[in-house]
PDB file of N, CA and C in Angstrom:
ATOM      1  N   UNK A   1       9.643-168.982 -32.676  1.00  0.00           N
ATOM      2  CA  UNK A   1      10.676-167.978 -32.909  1.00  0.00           C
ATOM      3  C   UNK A   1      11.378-168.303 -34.224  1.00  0.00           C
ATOM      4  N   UNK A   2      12.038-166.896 -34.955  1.00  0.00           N
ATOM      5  CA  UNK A   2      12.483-167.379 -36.060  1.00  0.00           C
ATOM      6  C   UNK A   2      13.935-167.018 -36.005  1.00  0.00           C
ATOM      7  N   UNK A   3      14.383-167.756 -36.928  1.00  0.00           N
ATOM      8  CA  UNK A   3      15.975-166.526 -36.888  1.00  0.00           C
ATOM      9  C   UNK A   3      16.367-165.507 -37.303  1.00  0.00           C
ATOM     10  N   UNK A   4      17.241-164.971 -37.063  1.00  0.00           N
ATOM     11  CA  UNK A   4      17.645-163.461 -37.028  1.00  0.00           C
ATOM     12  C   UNK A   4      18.957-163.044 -37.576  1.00  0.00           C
ATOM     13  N   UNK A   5      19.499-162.701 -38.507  1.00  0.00           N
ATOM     14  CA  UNK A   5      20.757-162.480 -39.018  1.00  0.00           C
ATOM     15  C   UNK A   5      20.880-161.223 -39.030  1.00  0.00           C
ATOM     16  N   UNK A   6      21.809-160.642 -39.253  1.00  0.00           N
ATOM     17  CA  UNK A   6      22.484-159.331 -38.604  1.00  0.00           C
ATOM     18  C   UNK A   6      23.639-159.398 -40.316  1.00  0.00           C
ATOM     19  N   UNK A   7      23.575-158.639 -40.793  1.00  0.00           N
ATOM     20  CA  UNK A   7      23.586-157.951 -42.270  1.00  0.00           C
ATOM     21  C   UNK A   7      25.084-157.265 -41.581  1.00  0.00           C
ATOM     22  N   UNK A   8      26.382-157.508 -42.452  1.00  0.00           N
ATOM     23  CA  UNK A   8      27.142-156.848 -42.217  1.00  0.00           C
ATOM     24  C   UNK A   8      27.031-155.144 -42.264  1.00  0.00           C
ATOM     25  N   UNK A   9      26.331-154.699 -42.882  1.00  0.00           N
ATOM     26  CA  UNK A   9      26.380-153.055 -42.699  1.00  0.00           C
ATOM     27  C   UNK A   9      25.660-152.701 -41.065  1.00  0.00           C
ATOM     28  N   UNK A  10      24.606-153.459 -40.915  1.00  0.00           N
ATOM     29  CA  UNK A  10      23.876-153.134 -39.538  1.00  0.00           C
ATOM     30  C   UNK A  10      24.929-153.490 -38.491  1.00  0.00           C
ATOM     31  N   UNK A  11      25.694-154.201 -38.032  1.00  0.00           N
ATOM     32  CA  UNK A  11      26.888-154.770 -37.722  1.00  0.00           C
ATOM     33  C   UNK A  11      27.798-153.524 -37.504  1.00  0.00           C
ATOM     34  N   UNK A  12      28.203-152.524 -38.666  1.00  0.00           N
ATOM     35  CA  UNK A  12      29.102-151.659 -38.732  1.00  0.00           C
ATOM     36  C   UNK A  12      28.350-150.489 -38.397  1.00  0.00           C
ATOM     37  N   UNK A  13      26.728-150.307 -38.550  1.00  0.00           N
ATOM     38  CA  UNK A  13      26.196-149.087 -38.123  1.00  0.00           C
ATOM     39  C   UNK A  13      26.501-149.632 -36.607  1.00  0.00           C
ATOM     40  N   UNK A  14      26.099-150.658 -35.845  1.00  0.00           N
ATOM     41  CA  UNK A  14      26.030-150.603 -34.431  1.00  0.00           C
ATOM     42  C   UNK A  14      27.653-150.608 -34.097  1.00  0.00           C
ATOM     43  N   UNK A  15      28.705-150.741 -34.645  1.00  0.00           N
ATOM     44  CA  UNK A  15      29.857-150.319 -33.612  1.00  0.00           C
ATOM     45  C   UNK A  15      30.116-148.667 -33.804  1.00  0.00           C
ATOM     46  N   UNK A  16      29.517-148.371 -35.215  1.00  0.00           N
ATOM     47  CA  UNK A  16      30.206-146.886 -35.573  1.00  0.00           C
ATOM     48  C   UNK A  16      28.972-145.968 -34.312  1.00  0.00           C
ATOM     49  N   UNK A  17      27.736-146.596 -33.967  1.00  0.00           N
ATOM     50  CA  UNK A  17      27.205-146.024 -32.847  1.00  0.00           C
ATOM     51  C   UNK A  17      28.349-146.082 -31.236  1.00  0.00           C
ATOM     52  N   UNK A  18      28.159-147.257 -31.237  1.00  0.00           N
ATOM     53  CA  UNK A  18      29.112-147.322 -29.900  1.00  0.00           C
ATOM     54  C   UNK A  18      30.349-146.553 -29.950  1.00  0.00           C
ATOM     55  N   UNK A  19      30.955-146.088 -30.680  1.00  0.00           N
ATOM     56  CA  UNK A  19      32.513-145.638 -31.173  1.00  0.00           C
ATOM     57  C   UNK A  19      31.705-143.922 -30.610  1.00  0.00           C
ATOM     58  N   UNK A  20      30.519-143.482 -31.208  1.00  0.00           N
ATOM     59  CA  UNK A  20      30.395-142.739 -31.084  1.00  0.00           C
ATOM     60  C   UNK A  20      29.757-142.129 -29.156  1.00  0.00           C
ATOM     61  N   UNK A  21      29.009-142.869 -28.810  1.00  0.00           N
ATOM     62  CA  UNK A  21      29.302-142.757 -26.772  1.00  0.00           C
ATOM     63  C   UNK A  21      30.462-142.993 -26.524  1.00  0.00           C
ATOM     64  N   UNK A  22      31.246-144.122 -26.858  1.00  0.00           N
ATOM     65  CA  UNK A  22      32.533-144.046 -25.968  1.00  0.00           C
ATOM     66  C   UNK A  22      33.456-142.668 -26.325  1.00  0.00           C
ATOM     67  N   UNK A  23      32.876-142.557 -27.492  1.00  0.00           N
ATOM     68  CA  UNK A  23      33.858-140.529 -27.416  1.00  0.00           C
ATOM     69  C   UNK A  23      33.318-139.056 -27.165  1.00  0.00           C
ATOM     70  N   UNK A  24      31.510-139.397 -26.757  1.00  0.00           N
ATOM     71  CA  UNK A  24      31.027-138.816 -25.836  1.00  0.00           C
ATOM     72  C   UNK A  24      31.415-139.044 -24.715  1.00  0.00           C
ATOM     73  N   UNK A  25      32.587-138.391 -23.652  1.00  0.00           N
ATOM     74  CA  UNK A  25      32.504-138.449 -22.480  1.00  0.00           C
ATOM     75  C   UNK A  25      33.347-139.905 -22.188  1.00  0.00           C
ATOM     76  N   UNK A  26      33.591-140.305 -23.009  1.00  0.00           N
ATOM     77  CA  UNK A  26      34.052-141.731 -22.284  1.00  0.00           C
ATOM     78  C   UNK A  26      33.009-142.484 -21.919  1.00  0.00           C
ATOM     79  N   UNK A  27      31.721-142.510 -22.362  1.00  0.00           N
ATOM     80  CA  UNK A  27      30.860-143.344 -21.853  1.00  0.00           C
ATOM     81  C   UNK A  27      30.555-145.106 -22.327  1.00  0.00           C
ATOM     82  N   UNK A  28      31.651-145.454 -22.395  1.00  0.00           N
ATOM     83  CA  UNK A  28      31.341-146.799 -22.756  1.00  0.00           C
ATOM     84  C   UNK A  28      30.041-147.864 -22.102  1.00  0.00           C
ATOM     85  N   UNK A  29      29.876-147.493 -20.609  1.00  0.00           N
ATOM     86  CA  UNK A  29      28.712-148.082 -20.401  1.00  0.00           C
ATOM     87  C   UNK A  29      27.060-148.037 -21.184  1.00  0.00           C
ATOM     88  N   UNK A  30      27.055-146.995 -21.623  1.00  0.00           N
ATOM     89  CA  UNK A  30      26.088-146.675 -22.690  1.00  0.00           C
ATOM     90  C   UNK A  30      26.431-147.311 -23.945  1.00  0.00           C
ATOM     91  N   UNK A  31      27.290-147.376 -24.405  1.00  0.00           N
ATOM     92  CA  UNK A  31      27.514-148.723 -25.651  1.00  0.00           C
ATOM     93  C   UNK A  31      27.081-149.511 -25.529  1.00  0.00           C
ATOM     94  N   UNK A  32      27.684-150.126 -24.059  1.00  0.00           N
ATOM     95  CA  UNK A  32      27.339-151.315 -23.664  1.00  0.00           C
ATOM     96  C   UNK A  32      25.605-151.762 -23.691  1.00  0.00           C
ATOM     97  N   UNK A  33      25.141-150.813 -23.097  1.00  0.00           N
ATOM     98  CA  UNK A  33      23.732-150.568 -22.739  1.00  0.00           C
ATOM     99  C   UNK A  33      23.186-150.524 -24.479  1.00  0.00           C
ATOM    100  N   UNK A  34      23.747-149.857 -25.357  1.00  0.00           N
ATOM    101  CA  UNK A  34      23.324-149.953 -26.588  1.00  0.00           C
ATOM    102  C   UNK A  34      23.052-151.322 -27.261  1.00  0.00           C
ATOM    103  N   UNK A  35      24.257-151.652 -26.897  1.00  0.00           N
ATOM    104  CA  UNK A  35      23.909-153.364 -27.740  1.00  0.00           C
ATOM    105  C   UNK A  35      22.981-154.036 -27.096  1.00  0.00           C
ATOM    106  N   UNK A  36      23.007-154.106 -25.785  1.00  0.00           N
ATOM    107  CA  UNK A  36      22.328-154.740 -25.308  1.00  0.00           C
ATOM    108  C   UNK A  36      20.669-154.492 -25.860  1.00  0.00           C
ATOM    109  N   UNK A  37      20.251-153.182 -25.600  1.00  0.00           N
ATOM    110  CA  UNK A  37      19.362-152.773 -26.528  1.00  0.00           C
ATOM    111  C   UNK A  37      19.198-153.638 -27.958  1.00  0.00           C
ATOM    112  N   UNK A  38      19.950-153.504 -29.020  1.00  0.00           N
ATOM    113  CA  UNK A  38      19.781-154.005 -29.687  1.00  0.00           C
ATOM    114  C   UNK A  38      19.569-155.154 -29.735  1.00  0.00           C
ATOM    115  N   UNK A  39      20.452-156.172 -28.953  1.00  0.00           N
ATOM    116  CA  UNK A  39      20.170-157.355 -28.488  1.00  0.00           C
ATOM    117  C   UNK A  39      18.530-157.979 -28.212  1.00  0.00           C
ATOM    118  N   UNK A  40      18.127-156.934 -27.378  1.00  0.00           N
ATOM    119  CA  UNK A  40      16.506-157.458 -27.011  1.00  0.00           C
ATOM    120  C   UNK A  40      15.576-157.188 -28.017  1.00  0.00           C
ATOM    121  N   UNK A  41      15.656-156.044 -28.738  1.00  0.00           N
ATOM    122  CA  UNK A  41      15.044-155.780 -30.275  1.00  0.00           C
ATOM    123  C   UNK A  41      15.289-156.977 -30.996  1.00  0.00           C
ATOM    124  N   UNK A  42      16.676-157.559 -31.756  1.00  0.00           N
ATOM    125  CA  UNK A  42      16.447-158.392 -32.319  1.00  0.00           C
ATOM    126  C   UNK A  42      15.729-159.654 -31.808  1.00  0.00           C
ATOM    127  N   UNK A  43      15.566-160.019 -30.410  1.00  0.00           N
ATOM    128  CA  UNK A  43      14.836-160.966 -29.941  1.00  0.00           C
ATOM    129  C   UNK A  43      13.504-161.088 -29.964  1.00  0.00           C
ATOM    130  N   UNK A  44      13.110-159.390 -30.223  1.00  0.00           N
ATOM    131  CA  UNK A  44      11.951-159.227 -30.168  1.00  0.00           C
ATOM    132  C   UNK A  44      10.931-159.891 -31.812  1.00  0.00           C
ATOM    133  N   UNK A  45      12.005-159.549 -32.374  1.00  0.00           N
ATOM    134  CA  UNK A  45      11.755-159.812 -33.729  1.00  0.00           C
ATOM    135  C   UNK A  45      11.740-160.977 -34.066  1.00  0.00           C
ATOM    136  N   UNK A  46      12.769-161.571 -33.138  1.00  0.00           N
ATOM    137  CA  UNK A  46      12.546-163.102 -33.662  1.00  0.00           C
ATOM    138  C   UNK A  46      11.639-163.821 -33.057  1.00  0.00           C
ATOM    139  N   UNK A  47      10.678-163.128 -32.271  1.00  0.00           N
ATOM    140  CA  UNK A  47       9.363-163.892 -31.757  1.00  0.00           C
ATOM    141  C   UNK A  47       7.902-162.806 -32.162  1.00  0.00           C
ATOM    142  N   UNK A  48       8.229-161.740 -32.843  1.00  0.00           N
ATOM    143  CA  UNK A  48       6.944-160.922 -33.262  1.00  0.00           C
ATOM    144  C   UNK A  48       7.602-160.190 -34.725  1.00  0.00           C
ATOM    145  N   UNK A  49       7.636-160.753 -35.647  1.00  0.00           N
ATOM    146  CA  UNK A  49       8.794-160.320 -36.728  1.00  0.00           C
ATOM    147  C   UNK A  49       8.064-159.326 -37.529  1.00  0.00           C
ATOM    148  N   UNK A  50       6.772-159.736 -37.457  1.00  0.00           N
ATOM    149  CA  UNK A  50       5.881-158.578 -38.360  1.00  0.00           C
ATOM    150  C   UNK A  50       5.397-157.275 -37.276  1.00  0.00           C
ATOM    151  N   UNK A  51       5.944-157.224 -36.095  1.00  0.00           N
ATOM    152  CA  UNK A  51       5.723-156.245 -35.000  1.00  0.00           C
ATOM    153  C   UNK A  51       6.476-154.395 -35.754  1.00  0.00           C
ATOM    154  N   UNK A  52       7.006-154.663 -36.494  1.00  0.00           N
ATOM    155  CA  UNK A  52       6.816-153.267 -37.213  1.00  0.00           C
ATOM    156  C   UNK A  52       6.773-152.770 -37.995  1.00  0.00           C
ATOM    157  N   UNK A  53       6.759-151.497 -38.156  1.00  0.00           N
ATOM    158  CA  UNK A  53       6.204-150.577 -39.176  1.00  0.00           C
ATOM    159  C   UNK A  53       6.724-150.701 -40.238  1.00  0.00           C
ATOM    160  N   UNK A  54       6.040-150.853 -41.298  1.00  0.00           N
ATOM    161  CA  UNK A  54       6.675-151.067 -43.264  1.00  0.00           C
ATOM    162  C   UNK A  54       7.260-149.706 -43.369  1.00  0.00           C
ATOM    163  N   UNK A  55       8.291-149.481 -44.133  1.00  0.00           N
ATOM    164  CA  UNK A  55       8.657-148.233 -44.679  1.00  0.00           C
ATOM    165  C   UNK A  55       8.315-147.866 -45.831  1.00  0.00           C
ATOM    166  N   UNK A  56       7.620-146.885 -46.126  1.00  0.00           N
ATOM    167  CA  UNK A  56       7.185-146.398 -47.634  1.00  0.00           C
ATOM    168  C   UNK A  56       8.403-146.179 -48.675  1.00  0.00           C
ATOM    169  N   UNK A  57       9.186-147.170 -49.354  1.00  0.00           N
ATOM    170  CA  UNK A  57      10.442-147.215 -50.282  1.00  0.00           C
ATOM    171  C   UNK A  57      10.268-147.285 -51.739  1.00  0.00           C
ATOM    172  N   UNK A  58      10.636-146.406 -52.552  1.00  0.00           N
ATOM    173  CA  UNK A  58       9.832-146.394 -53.997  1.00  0.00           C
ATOM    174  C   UNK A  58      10.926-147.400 -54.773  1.00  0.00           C
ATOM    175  N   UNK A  59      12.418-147.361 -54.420  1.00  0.00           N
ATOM    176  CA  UNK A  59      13.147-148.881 -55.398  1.00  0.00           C
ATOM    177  C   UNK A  59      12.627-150.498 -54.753  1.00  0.00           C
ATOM    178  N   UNK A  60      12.621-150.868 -55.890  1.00  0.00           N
ATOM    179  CA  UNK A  60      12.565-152.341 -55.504  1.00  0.00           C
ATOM    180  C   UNK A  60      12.935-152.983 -54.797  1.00  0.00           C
ATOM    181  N   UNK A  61      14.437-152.792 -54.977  1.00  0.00           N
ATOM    182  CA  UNK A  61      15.056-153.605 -54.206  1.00  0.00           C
ATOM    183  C   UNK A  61      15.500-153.427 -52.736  1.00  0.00           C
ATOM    184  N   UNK A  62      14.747-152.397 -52.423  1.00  0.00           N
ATOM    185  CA  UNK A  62      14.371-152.381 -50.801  1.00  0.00           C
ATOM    186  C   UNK A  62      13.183-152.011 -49.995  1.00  0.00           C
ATOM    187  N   UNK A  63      12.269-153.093 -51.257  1.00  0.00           N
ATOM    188  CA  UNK A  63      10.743-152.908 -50.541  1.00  0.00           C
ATOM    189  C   UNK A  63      11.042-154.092 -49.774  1.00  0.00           C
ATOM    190  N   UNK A  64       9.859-153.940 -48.966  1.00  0.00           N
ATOM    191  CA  UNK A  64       9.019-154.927 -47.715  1.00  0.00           C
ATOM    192  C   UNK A  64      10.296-154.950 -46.599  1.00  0.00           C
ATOM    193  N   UNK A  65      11.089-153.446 -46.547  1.00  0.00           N
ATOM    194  CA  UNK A  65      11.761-153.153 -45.144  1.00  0.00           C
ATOM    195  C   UNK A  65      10.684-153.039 -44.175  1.00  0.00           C
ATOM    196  N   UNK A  66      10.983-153.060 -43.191  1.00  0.00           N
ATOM    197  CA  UNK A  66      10.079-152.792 -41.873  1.00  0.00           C
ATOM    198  C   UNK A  66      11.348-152.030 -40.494  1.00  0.00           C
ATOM    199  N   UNK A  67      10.716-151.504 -40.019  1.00  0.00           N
ATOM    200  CA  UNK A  67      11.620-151.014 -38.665  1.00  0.00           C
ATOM    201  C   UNK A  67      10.737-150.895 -37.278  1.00  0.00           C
ATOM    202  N   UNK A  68      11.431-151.017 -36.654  1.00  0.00           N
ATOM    203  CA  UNK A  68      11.515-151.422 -34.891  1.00  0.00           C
ATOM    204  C   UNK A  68      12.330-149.825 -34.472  1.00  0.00           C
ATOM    205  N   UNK A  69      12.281-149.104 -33.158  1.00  0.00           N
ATOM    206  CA  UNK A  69      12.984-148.113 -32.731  1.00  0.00           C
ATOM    207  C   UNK A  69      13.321-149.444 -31.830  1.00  0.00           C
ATOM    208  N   UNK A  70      15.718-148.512 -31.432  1.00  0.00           N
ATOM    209  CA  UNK A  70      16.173-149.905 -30.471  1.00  0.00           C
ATOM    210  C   UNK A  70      15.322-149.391 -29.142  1.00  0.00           C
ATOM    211  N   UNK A  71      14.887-150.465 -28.180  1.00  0.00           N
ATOM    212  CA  UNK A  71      14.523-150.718 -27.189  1.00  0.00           C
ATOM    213  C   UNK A  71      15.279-148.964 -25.964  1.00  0.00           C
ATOM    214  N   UNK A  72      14.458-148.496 -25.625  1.00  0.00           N
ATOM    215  CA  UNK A  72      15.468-147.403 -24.547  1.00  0.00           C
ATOM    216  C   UNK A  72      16.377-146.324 -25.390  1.00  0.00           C
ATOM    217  N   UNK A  73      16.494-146.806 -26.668  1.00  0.00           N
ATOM    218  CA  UNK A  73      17.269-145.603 -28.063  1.00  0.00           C
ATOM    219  C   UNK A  73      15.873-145.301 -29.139  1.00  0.00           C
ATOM    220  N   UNK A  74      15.041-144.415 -29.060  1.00  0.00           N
ATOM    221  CA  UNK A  74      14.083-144.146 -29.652  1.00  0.00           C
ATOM    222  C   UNK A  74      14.219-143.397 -30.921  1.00  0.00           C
ATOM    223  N   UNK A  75      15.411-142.881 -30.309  1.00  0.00           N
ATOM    224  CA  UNK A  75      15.521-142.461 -32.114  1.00  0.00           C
ATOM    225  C   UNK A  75      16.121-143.079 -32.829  1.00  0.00           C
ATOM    226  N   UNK A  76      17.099-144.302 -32.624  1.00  0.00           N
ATOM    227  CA  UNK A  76      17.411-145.059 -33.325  1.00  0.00           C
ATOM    228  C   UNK A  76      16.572-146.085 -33.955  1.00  0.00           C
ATOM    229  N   UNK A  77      17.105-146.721 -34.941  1.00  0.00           N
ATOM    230  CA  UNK A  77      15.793-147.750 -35.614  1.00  0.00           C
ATOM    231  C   UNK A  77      16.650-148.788 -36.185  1.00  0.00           C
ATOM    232  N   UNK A  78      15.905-149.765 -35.895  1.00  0.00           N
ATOM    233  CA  UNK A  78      16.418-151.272 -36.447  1.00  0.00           C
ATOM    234  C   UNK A  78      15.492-151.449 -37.943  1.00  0.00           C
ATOM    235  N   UNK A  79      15.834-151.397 -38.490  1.00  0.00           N
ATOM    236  CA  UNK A  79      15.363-151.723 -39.995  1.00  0.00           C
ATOM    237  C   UNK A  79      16.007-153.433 -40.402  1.00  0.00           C
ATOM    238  N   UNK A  80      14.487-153.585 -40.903  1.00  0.00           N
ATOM    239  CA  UNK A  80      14.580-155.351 -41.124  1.00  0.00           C
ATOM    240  C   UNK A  80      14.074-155.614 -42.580  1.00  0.00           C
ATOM    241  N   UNK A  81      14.216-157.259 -42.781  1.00  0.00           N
ATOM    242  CA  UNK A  81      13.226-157.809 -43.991  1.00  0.00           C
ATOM    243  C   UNK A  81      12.771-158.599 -43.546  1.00  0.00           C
ATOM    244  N   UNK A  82      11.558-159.245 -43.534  1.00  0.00           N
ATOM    245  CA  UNK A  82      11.658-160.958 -43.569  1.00  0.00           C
ATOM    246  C   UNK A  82      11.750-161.628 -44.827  1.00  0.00           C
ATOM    247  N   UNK A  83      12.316-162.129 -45.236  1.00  0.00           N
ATOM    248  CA  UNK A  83      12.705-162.948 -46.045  1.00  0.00           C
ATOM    249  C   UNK A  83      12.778-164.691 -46.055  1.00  0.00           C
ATOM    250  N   UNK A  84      12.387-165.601 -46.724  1.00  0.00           N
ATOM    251  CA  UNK A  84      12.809-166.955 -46.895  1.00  0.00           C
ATOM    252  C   UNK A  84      12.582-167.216 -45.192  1.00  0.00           C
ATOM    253  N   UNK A  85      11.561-167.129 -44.226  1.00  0.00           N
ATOM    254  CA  UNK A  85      10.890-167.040 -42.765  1.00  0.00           C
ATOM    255  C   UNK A  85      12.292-167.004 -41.467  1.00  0.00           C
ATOM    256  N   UNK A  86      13.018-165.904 -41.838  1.00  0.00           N
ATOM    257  CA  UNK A  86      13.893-165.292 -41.023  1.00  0.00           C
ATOM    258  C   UNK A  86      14.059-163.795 -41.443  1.00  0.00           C
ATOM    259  N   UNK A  87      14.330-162.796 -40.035  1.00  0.00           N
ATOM    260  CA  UNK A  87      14.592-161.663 -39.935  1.00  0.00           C
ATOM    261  C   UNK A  87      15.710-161.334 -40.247  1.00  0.00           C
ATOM    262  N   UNK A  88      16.017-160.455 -41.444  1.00  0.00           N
ATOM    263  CA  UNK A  88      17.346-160.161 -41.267  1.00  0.00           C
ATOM    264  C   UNK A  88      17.374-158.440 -41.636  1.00  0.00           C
ATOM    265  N   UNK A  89      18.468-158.430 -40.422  1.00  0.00           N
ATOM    266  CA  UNK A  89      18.957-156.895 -39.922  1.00  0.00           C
ATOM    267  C   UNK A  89      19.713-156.056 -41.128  1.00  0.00           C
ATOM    268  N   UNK A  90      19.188-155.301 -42.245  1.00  0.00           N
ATOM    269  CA  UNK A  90      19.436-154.755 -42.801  1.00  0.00           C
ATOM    270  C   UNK A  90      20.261-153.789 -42.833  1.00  0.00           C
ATOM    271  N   UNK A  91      20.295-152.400 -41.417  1.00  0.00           N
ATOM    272  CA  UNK A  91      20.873-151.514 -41.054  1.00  0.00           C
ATOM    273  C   UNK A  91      20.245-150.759 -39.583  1.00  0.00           C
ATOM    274  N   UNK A  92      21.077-150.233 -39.118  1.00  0.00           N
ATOM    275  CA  UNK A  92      20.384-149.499 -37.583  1.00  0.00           C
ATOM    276  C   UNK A  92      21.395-148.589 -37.275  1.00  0.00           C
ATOM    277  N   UNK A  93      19.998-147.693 -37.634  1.00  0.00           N
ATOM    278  CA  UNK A  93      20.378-146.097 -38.111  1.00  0.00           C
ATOM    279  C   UNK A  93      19.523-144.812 -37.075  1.00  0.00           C
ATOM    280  N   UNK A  94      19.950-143.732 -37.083  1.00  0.00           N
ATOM    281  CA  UNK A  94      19.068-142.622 -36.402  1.00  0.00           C
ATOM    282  C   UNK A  94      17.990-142.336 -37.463  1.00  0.00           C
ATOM    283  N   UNK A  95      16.954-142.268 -36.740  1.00  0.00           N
ATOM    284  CA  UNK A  95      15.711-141.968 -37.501  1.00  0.00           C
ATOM    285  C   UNK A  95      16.016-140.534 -38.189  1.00  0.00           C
ATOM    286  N   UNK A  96      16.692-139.751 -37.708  1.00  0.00           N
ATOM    287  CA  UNK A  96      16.836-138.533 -38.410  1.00  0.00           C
ATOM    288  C   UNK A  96      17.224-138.118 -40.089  1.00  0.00           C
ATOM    289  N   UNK A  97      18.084-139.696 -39.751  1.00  0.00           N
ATOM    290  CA  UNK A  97      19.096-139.433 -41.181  1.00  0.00           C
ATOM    291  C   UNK A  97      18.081-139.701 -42.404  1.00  0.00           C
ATOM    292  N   UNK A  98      18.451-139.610 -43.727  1.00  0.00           N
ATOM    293  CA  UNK A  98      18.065-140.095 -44.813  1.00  0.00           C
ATOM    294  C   UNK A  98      17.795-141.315 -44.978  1.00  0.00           C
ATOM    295  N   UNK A  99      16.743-141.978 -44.440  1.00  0.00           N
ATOM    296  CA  UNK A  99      17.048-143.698 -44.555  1.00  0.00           C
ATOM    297  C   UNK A  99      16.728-144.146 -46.160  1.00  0.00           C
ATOM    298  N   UNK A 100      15.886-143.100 -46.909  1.00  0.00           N
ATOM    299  CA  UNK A 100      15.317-144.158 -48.072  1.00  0.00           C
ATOM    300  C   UNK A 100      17.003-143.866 -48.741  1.00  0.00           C
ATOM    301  N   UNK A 101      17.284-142.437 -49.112  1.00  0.00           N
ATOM    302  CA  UNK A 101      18.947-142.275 -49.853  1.00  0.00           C
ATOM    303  C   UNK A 101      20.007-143.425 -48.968  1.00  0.00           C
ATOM    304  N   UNK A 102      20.161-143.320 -47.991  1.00  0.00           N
ATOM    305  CA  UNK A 102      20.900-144.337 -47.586  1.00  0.00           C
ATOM    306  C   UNK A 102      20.488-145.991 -48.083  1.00  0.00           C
ATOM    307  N   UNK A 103      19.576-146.708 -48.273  1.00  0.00           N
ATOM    308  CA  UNK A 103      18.987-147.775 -48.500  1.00  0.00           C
ATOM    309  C   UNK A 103      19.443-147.998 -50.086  1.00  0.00           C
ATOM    310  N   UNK A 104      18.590-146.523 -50.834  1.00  0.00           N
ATOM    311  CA  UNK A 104      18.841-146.948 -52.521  1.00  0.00           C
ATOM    312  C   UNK A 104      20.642-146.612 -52.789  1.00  0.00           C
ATOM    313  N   UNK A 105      21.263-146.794 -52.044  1.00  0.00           N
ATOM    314  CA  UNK A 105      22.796-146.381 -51.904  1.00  0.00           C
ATOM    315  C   UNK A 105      23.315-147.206 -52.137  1.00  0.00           C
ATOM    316  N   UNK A 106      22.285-148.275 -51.100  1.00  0.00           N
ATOM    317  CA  UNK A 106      23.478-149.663 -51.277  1.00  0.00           C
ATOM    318  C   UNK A 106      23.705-150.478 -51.907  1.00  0.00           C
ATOM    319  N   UNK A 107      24.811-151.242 -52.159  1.00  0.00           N
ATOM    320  CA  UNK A 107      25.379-152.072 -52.653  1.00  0.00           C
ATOM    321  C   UNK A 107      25.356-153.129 -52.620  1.00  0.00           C
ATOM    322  N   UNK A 108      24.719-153.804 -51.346  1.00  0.00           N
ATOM    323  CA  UNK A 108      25.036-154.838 -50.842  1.00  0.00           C
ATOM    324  C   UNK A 108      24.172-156.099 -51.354  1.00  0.00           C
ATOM    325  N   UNK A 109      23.871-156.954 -51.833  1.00  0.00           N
ATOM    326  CA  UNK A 109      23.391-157.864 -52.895  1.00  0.00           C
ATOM    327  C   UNK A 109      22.410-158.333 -51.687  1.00  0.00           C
ATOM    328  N   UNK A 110      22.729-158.544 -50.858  1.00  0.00           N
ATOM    329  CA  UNK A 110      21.313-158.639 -49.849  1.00  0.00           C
ATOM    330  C   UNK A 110      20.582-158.293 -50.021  1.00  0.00           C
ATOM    331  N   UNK A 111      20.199-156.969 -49.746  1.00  0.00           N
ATOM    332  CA  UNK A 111      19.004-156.221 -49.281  1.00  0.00           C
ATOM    333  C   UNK A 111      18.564-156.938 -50.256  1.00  0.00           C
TER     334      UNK A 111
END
């Protein structure tokens, strides 16, 4: 198994998800159920890290992403790197949205 770091923006996509069930309905148990989700995805990764799909990204500086859908949230997606032989959690986002505009967006000296 390798390790797994969690990228402050992926961090802020998964509470701005949860923020968003608990004001569906009040459903906080589904948050709950969300992370947890995420939880077993990133585990998954840290024992099968090349287990998903490359994303076709034309800037540089966010080639050799890969993504995972979370576990039970199928349209959501865990987007990763491996890097220096650890996974790290880039962002986790709805597959719907713009992921490559969102990606060449960022700022963040990581990616």
């Amino acid at each position: 198994m390798i390790r797994v770091t969690v990228l402050p923006a992926a961090e802020l996509d998964m509470l701005e998800q949860v923020e968003f069930y608990d004001g569906e309905g009040g459903n906080a148990a589904l948050g709950d159920r969300f992370v947890a989700a995420c939880e077993a995805g990133f585990a998954r990764l840290s024992s099968f890290p090349e287990s998903g799909a490359p994303v076709r990204l034309q800037h540089p500086k966010i080639q050799g992403i890969r993504f995972i859908p979370v576990p039970d949230f199928h349209d959501i997606l865990i987007l990763y790197q491996i890097r220096d032989g650890a996974v790290r959690i880039v962002r986790v986002l709805h597959g719907k949205r713009d992921i490559q505009a969102i990606l060449r967006q960022e700022s963040t000296p990581e990616i």
